[in-house]
C-alpha atoms as a PDB file:
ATOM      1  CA  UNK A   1      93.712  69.501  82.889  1.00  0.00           C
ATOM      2  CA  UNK A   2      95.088  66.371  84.843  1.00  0.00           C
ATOM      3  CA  UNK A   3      91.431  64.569  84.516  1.00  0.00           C
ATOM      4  CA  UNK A   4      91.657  65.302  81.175  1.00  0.00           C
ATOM      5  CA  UNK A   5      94.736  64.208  80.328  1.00  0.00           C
ATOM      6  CA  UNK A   6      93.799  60.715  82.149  1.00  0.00           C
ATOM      7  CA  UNK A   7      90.623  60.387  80.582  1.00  0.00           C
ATOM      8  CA  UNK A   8      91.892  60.636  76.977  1.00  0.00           C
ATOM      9  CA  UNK A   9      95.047  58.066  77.714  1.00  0.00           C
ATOM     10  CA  UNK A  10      92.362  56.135  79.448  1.00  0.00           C
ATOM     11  CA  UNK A  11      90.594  55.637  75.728  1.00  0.00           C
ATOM     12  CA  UNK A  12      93.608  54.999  73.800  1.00  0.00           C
ATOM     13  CA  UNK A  13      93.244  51.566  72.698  1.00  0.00           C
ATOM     14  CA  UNK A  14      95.930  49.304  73.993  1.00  0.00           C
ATOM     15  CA  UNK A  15      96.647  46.514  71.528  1.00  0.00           C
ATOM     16  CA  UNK A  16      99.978  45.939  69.938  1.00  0.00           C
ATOM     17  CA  UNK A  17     100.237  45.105  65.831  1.00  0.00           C
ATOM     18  CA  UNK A  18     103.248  46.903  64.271  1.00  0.00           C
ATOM     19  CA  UNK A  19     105.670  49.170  65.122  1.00  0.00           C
ATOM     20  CA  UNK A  20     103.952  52.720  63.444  1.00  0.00           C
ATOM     21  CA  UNK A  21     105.938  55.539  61.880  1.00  0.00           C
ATOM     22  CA  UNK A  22     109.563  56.094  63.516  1.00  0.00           C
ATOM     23  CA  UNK A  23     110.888  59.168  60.611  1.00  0.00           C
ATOM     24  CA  UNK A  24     113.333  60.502  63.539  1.00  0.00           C
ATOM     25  CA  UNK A  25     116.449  61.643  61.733  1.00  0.00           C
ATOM     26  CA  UNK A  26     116.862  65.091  62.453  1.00  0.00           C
ATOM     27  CA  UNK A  27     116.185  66.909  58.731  1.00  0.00           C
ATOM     28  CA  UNK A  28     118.790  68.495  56.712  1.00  0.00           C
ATOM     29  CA  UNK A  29     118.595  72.304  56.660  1.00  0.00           C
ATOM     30  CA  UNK A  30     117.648  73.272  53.100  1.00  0.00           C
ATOM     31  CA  UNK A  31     116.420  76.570  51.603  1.00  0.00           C
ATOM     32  CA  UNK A  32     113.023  76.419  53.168  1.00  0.00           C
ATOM     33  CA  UNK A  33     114.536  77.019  56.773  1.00  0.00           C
ATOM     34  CA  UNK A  34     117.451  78.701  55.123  1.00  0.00           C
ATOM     35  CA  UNK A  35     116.165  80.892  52.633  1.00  0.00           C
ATOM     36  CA  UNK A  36     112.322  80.923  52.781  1.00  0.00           C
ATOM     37  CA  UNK A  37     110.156  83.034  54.780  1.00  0.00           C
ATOM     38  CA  UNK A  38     106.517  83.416  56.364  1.00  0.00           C
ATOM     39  CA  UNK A  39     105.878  79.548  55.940  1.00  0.00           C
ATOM     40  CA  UNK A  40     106.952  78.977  52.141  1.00  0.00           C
ATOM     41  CA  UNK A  41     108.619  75.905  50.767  1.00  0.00           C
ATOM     42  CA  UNK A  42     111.765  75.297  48.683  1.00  0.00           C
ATOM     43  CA  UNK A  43     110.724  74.194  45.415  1.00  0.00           C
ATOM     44  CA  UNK A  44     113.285  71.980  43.858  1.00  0.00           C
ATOM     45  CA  UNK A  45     111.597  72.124  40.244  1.00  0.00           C
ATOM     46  CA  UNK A  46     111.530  76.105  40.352  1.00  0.00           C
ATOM     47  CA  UNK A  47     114.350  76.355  42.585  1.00  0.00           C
ATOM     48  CA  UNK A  48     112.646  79.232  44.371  1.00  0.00           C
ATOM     49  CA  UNK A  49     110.621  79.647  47.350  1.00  0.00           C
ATOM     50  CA  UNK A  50     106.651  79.000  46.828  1.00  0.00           C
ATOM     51  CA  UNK A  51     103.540  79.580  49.246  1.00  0.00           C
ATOM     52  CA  UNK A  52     102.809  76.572  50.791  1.00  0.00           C
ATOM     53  CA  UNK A  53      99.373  76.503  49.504  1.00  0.00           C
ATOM     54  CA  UNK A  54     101.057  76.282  45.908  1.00  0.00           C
ATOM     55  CA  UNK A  55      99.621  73.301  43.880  1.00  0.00           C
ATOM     56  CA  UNK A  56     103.267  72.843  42.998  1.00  0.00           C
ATOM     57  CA  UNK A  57     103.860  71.093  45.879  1.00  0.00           C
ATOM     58  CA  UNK A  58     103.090  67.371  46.975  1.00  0.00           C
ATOM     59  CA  UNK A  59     101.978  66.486  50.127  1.00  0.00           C
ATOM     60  CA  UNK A  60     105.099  64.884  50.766  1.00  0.00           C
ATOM     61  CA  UNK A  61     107.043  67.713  49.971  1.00  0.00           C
ATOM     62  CA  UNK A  62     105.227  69.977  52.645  1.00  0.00           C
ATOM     63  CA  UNK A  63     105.364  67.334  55.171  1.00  0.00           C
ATOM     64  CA  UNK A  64     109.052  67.398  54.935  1.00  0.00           C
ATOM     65  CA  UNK A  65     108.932  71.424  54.981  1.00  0.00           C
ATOM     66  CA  UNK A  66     106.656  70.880  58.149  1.00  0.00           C
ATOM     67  CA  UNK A  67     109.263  68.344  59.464  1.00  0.00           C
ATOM     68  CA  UNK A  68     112.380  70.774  59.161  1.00  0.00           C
ATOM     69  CA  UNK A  69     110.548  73.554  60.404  1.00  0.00           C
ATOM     70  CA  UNK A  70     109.423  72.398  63.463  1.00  0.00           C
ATOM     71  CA  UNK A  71     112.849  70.613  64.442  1.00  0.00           C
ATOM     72  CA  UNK A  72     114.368  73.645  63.326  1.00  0.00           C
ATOM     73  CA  UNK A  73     112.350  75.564  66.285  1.00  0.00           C
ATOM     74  CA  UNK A  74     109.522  77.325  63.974  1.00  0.00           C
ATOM     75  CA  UNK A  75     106.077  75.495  65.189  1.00  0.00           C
ATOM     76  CA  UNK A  76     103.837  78.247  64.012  1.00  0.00           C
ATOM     77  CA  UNK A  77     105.196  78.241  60.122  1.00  0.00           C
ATOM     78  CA  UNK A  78     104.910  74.578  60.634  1.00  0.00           C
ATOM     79  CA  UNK A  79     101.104  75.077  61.233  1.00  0.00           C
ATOM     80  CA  UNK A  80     101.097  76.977  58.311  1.00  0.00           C
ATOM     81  CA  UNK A  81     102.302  74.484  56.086  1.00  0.00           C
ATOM     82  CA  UNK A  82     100.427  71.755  57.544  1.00  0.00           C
ATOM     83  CA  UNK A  83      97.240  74.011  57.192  1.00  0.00           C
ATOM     84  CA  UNK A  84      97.973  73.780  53.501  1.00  0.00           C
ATOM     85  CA  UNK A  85      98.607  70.086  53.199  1.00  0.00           C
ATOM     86  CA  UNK A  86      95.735  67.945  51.456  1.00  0.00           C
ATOM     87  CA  UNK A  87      95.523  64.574  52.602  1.00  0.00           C
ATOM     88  CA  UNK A  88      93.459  65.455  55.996  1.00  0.00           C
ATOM     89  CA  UNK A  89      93.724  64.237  59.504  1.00  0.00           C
ATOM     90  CA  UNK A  90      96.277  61.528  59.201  1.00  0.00           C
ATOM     91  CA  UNK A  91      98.299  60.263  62.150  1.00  0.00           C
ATOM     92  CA  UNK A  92     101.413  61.745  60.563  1.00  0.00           C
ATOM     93  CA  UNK A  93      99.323  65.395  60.268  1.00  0.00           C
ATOM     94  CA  UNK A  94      97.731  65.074  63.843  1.00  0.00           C
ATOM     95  CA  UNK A  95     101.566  63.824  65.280  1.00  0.00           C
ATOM     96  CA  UNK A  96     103.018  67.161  64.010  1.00  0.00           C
ATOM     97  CA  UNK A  97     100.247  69.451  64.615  1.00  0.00           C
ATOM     98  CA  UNK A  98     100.184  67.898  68.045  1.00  0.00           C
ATOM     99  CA  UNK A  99     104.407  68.700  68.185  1.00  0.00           C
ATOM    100  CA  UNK A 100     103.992  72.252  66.900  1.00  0.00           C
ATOM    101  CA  UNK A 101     101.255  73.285  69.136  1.00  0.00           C
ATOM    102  CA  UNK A 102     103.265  71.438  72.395  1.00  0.00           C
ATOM    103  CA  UNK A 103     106.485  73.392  71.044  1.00  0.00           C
ATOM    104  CA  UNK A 104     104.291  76.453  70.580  1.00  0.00           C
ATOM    105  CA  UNK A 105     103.506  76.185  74.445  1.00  0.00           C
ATOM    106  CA  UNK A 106      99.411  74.945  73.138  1.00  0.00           C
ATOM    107  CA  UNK A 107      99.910  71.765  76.056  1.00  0.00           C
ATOM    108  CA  UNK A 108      96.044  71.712  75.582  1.00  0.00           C
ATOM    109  CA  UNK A 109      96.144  71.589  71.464  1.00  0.00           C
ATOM    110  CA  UNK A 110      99.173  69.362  71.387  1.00  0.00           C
ATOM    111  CA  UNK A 111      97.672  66.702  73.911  1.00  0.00           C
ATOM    112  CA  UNK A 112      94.415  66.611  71.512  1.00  0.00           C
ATOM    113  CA  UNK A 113      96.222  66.218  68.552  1.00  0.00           C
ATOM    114  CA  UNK A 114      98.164  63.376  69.930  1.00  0.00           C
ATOM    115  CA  UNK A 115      95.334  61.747  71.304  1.00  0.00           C
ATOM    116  CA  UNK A 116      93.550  61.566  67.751  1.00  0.00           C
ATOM    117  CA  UNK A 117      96.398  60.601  66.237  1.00  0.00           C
ATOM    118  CA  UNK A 118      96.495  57.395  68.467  1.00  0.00           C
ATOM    119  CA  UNK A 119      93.191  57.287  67.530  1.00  0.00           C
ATOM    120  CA  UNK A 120      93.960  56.679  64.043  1.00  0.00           C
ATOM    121  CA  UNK A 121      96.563  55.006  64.488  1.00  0.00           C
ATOM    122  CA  UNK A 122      97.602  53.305  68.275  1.00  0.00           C
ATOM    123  CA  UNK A 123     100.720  51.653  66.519  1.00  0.00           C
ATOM    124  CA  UNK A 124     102.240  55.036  65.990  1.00  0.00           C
ATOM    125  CA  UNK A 125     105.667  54.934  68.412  1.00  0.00           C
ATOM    126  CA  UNK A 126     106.514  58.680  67.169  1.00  0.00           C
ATOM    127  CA  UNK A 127     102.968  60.054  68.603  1.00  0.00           C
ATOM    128  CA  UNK A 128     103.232  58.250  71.983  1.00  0.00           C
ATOM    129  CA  UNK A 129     107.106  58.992  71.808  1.00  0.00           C
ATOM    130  CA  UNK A 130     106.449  62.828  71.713  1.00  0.00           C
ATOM    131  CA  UNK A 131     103.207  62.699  74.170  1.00  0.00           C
ATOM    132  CA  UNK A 132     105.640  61.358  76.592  1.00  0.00           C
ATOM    133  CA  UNK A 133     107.674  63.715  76.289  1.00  0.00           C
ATOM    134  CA  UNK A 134     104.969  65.931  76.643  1.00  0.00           C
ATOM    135  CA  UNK A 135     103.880  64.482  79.576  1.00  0.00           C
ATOM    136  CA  UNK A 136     107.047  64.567  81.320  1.00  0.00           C
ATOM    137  CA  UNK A 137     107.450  68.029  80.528  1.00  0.00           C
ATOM    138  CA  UNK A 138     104.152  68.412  82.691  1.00  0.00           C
ATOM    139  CA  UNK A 139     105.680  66.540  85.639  1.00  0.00           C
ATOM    140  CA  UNK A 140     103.335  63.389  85.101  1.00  0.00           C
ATOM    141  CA  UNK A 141     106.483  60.672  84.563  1.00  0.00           C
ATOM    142  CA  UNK A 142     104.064  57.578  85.630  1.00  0.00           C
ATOM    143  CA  UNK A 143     101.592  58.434  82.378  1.00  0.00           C
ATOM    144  CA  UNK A 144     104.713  58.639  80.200  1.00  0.00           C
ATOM    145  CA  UNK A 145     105.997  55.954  81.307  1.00  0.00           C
ATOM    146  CA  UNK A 146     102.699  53.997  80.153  1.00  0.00           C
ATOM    147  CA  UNK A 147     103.546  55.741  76.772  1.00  0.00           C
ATOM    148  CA  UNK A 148     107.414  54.262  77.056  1.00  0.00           C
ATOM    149  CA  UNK A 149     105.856  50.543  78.063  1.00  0.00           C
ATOM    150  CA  UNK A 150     103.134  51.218  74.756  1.00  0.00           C
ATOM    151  CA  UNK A 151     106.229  51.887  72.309  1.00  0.00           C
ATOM    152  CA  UNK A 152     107.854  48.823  73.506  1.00  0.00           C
ATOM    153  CA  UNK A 153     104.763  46.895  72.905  1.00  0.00           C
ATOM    154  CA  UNK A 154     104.367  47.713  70.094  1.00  0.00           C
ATOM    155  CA  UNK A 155     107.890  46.588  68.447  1.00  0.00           C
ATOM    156  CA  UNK A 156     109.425  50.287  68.729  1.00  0.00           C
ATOM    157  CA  UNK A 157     112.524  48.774  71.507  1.00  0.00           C
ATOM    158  CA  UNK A 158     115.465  50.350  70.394  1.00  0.00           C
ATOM    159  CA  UNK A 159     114.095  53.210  68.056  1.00  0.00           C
ATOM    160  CA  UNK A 160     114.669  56.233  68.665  1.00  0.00           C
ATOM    161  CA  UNK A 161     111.349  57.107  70.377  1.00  0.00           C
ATOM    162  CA  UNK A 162     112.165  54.564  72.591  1.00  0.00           C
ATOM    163  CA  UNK A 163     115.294  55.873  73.558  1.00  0.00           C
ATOM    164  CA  UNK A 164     113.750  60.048  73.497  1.00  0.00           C
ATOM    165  CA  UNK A 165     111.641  59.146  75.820  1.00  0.00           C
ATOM    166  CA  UNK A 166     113.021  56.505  77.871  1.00  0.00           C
ATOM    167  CA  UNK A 167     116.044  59.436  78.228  1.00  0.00           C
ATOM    168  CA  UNK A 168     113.166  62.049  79.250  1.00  0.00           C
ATOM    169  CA  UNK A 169     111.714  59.796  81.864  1.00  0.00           C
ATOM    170  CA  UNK A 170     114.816  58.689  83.507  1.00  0.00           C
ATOM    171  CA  UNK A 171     116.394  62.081  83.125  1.00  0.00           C
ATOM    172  CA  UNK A 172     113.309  64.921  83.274  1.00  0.00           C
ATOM    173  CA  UNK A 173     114.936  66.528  80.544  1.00  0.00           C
ATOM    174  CA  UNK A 174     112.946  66.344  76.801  1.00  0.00           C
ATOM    175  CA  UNK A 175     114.645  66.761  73.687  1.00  0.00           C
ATOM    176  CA  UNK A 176     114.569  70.251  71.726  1.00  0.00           C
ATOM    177  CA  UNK A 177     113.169  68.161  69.017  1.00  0.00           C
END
């Protein structure tokens, strides 16, 4: 697994340009962690819980769903609702498929999701924030610190994936979420 993990951090491309995605504020609790079950989705307009597969619901609106869930400690209903989102293999998809599956204890899945999410996007401080942490949860601190030195690079300094994983590396200890 170790050449592995080098050789796909090896082809990450390196170049800085913006800052990426930093959505970090823990969500709210609403009814889809609270009321909902097997992977559905509070539905504001019905006010009732819908499959997440229900062409009620935006892509936004299950992203947000996935979001909760997997802070709130349920990665594999967040696979389910992220199976069920339409807009394909974005970085913000691939970032939280790559979370749930590292949550789930997948280190394999969650390493290749992070990796193509760089892919498609290199600026994106969240993915390299939670491959760190990743990383350091694997005992390899030097490769996340190359992830800490990318965020700052690329104009994340004082976000909070800067400060996750700059806590992770300097303390061992990742963060739940």
């Amino acid at each position: 697994m170790r050449f592995a993990l080098a050789a796909v951090l090896c082809a990450l491309p390196l170049a800085a340009f913006a800052a990426g995605s930093d959505d970090t504020e823990p969500p709210k609790p609403t009814e889809t962690t609270t009321k909902c079950t097997d992977a559905q989705v509070w539905d504001e307009k019905t006010q009732s819980c819908v499959n997440a597969q229900s062409g009620q619901l935006d892509d936004d609106t299950r992203f947000q769903a996935v979001r909760e869930l997997a802070w709130a400690g349920q990665p594999e209903q967040a696979l389910i609702v992220l199976a069920a989102m339409t807009e394909g293999e974005t970085d913000r998809v691939l970032t939280y498929k790559g979370f749930a599956n590292r949550k789930a204890g997948r280190l394999e899945q969650g390493l290749d999701h992070y990796a193509h999410a760089l892919e498609v996007n290199p600026d994106n401080i969240l993915a390299r924030s939670y491959l760190g942490q990743m990383l350091v949860e694997m005992g390899e601190i030097a490769m996340a610190r190359t992830q800490l030195d990318e965020i700052r690079a690329r104009g994340g300094a004082g976000t909070w994936a800067e400060a996750s994983l700059s806590q992770a590396v300097g303390t061992g200890q990742t963060l739940s979420y």
